[in-house]
Protein backbone atom coordinates (compact mmCIF):
# COMPACT_ATOMS: atom_id res chain seq x y z
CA UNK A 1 53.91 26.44 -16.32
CA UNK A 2 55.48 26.38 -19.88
CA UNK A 3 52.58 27.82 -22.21
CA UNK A 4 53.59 26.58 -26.23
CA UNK A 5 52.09 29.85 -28.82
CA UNK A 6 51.37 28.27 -31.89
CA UNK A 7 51.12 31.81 -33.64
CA UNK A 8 53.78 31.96 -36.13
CA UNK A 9 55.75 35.27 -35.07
CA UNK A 10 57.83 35.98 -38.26
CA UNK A 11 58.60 34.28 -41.76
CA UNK A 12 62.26 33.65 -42.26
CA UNK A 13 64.27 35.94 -44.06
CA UNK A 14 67.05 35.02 -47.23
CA UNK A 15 70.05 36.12 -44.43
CA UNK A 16 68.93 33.14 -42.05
CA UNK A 17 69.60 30.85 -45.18
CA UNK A 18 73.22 29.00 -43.88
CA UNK A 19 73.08 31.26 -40.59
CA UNK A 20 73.59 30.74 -36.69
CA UNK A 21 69.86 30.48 -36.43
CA UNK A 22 69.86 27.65 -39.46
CA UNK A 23 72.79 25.51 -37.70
CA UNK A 24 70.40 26.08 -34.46
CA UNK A 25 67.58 25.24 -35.97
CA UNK A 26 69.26 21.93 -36.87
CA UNK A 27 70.27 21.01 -33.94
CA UNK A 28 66.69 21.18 -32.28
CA UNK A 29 65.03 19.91 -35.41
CA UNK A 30 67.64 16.40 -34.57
CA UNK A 31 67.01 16.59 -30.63
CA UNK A 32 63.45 16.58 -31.60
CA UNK A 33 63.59 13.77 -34.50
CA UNK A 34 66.18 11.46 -31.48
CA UNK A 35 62.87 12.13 -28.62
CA UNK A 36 60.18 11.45 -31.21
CA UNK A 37 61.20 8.41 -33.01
CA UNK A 38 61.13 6.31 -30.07
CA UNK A 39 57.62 5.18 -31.82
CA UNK A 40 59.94 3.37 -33.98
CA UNK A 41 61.75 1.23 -31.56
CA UNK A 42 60.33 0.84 -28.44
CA UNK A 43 57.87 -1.92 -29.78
CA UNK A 44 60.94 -3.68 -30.99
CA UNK A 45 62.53 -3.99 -27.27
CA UNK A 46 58.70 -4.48 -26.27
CA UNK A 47 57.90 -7.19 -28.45
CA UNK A 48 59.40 -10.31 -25.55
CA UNK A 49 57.11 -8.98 -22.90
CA UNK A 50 53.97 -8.54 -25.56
CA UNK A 51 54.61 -12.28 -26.14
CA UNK A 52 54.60 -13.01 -22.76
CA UNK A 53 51.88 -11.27 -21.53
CA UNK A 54 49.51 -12.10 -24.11
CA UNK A 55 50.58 -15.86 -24.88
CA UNK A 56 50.57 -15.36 -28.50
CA UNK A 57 52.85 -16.36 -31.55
CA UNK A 58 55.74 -14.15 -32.38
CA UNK A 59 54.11 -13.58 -36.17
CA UNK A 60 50.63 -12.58 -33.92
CA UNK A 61 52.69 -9.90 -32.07
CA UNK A 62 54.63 -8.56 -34.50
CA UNK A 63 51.23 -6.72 -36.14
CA UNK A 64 52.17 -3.75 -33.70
CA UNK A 65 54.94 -3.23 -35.26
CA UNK A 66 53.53 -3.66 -38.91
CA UNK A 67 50.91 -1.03 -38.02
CA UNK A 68 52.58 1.19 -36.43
CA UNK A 69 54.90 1.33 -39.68
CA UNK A 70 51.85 1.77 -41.94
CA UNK A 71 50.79 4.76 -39.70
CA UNK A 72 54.17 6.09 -40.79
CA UNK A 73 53.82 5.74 -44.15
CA UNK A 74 50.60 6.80 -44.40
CA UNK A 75 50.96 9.86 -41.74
CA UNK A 76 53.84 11.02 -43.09
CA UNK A 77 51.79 12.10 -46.66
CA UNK A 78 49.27 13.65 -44.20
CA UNK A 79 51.87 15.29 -42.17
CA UNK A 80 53.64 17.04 -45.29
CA UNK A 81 50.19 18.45 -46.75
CA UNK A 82 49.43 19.70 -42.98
CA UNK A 83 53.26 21.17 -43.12
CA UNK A 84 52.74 22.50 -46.33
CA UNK A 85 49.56 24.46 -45.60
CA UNK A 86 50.36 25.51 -41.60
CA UNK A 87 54.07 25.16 -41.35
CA UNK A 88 56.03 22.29 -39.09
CA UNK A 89 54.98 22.92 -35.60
CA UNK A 90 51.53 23.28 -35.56
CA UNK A 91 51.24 19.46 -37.06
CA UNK A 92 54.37 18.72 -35.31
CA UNK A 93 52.07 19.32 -31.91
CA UNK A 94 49.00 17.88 -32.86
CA UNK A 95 51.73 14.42 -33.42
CA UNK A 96 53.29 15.07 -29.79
CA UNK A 97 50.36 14.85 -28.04
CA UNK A 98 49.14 11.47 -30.03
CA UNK A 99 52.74 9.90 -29.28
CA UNK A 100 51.39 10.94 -25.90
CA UNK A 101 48.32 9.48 -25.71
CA UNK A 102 49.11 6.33 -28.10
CA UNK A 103 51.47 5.36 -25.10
CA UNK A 104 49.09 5.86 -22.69
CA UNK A 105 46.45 3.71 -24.42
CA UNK A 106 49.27 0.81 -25.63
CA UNK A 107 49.67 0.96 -21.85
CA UNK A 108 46.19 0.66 -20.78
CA UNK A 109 45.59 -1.88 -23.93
CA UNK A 110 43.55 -4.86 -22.45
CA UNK A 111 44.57 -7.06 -25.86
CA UNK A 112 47.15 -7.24 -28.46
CA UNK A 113 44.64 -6.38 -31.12
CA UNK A 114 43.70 -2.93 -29.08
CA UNK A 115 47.47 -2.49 -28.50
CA UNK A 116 48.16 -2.47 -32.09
CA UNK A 117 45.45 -0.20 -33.12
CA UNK A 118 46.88 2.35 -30.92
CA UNK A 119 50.17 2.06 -32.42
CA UNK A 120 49.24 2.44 -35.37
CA UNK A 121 46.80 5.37 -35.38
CA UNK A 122 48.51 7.25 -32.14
CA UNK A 123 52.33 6.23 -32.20
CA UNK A 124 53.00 5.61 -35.81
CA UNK A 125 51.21 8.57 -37.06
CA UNK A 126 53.04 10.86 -34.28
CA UNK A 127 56.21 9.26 -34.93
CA UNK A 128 56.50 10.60 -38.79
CA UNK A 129 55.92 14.08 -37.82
CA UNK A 130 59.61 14.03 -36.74
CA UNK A 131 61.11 12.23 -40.02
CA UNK A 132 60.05 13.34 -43.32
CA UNK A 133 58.40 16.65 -42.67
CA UNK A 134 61.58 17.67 -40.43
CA UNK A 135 63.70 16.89 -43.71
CA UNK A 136 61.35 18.76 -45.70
CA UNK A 137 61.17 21.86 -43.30
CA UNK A 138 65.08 21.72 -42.91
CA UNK A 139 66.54 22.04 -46.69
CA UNK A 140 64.38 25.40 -46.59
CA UNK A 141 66.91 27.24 -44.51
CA UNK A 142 70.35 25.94 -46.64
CA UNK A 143 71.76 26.18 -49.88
CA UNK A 144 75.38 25.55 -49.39
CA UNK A 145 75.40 23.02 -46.70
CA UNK A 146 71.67 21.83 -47.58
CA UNK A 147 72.60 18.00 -47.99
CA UNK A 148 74.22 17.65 -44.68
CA UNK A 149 71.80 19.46 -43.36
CA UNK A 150 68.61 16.93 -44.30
CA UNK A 151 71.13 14.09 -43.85
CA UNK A 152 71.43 15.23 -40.35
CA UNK A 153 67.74 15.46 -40.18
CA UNK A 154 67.10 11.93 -41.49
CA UNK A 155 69.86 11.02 -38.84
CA UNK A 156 67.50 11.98 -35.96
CA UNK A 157 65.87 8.94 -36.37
CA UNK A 158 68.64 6.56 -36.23
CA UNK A 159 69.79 8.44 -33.17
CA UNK A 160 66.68 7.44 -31.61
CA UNK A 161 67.20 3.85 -32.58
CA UNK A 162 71.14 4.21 -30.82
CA UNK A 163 69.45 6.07 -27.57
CA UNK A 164 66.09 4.37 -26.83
CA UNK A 165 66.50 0.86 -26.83
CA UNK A 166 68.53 0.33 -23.72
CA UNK A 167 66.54 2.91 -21.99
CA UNK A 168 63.54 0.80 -22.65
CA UNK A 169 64.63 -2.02 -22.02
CA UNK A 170 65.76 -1.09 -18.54
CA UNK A 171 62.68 0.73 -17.79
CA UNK A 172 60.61 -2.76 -18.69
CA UNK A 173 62.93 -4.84 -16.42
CA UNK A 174 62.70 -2.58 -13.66
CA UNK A 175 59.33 -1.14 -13.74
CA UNK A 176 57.18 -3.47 -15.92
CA UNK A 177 56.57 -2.13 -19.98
CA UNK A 178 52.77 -0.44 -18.88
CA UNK A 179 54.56 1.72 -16.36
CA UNK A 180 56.78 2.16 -19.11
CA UNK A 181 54.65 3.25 -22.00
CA UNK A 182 53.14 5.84 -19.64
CA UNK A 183 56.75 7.02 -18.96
CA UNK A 184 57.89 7.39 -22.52
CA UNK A 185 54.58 9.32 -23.34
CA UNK A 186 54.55 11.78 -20.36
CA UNK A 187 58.19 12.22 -21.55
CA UNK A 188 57.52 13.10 -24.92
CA UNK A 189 55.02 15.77 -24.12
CA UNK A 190 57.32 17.36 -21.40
CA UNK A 191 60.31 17.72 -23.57
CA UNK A 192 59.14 18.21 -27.28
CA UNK A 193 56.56 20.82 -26.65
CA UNK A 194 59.00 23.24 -25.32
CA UNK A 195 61.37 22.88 -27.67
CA UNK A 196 59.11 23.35 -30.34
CA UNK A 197 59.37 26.99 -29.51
CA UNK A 198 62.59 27.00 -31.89
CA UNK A 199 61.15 26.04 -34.87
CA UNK A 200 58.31 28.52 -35.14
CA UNK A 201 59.71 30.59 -37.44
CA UNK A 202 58.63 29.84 -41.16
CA UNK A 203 60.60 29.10 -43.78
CA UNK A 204 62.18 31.94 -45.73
CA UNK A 205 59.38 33.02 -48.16
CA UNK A 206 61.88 32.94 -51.40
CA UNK A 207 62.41 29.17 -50.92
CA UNK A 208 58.78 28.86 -52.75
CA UNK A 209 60.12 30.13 -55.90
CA UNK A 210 63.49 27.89 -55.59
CA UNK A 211 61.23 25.25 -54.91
CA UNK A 212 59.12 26.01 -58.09
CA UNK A 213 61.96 25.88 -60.13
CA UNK A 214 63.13 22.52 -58.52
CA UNK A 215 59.93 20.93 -59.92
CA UNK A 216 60.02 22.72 -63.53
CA UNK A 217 63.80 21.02 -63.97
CA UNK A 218 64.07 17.64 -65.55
CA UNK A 219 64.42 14.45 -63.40
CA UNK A 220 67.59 12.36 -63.16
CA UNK A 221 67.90 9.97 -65.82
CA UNK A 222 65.75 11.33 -67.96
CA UNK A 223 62.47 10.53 -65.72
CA UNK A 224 59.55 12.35 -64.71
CA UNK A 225 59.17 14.19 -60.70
CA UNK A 226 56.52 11.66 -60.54
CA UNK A 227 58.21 8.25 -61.81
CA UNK A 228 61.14 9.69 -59.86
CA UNK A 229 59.22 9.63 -56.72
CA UNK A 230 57.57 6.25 -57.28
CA UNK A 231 61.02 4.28 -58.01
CA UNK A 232 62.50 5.67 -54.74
CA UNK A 233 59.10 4.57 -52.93
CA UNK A 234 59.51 0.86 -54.05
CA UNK A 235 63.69 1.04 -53.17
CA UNK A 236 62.33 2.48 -49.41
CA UNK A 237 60.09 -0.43 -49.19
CA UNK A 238 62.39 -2.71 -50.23
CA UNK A 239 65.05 -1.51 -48.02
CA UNK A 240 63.12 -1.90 -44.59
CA UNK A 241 61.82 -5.30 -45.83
CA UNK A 242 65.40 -6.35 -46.02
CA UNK A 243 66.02 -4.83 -42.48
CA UNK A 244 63.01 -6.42 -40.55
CA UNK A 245 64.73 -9.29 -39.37
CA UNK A 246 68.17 -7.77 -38.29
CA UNK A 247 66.63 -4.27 -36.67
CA UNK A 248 62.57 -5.98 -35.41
CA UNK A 249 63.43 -9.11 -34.44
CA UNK A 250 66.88 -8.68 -32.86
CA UNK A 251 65.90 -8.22 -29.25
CA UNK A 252 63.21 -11.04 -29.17
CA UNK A 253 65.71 -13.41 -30.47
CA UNK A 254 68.46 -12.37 -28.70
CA UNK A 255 66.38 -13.62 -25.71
CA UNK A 256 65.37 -17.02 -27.57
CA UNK A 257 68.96 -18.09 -28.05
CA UNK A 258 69.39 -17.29 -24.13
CA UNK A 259 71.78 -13.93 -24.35
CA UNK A 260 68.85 -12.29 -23.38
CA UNK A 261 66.57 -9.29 -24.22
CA UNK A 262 69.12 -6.68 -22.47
CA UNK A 263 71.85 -7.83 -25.07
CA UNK A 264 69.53 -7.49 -27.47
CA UNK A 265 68.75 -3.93 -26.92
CA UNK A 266 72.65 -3.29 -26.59
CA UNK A 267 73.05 -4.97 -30.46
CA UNK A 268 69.76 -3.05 -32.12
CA UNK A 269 71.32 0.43 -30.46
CA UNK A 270 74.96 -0.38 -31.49
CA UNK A 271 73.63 -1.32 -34.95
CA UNK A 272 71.30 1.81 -35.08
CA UNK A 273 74.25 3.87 -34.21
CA UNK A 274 76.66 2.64 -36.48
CA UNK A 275 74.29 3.60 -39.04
CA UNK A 276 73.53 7.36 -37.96
């Protein structure tokens, strides 16, 4: 029986910045980010059978999807004040075991407007844990290498869009998407909570005076930290608008113009990898 400490044993020192441990760090900070943003995408391959099931419009059952992205948004502010004040993993847990338990309930959902609740408040909320506060956590422990670093971070994600699609779409032609969902969220639990054990060492305590200095520096173009952050929020937005159609809808209509839902899932994770 794997027993997860959440006691924090050491803070990180200025020699891990750019060391072995940093490069390992990375790598289990993007195995984690590729397991826990299958929030992300397995609605998308689950949106066919949703329709099915439920006899509803394909606006009507797209609302999973729009909730679970607005308990990403919104989790992901409450995720980087919990990582601010307690470090990544003891958030990073409490958002493991609601991926787990937000599949469990989507699976034991009686109606689409249940199902969507709990992907928005359990799946989308546990899904950001493994996005922006990884990215965050990450530039802490490089200087010379720090933008591939949080580029490889940010990458995580896409690498779950590449991996989980076909996976889940399988799993739903073989075994029904309820079956599924309880699947994915057993799965999650077993494999993210031991890995967590990597990342339990803080960030080196220097980086907070770095980071100080970060903030007191003048924005690009002559803009405020604040105006800064506000202009990229409204490009982000706009960015995924411009993506719904191509990345949400592109295994449900796949299986409208008869290739099927299976191609589908093969385009959306040949797209998603292309882009990682």
């Amino acid at each position: 029986m794997i027993v997860l400490s959440i006691a924090e044993p050491r803070r990180g020192t200025p020699q891990d910045i750019d060391s072995a441990y940093a490069w390992y760090r990375l790598g289990v900070t993007v195995l984690l980010a590729t397991i826990g943003g299958v929030g992300m995408w397995s609605v998308v391959v689950t949106l066919p059978a949703w329709q099915a099931e439920f006899d509803v419009t394909r606006a009507a059952v797209s609302l999973p999807y729009t909730l679970t992205m607005l308990g990403f948004g919104g989790g992901g502010i409450l995720m980087g004040r919990l990582v601010d004040r307690f470090g990544v993993v003891r958030p990073t847990i409490g958002a493991v075991f609601a991926l787990g338990l937000g599949y469990i309930a989507v699976a034991s959902a009686p109606s689409l407007w249940l199902l969507a609740l709990a992907q928005g408040l359990f799946i989308g909320i546990g899904s950001t844990a493994t996005f922006g506060p990884f990215m965050a956590d990450i530039s802490y422990w490089f200087e010379r290498r720090r933008g591939i670093a949080v580029t490889a971070a940010a990458a995580g994600n896409y690498l779950a869009g590449t991996f989980w699609p076909p996976v889940v779409q399988h799993f739903i032609a073989s075994e029904g998407w309820r079956r599924t969902h309880i699947g994915i969220g057993l799965f999650c639990v077993a494999t993210m909570l031991p890995l967590l054990l990597a990342l339990r060492r803080r960030a080196p305590a220097h980086e907070a005076a770095s980071g100080a200095m970060i903030a007191a520096t003048p924005a690009t173009f002559g803009l405020s930290a604040r105006s800064l952050q506000l202009l990229l929020s409204i490009a982000g937005v706009g960015c995924c608008v411009a993506m719904s159609m191509p990345q949400v809808h592109i295994v449900a209509y796949c299986g409208d113009l008869g290739y099927g839902t299976a191609r589908g899932a093969q385009m959306l994770s040949l797209m998603l990898g292309s882009a990682s």
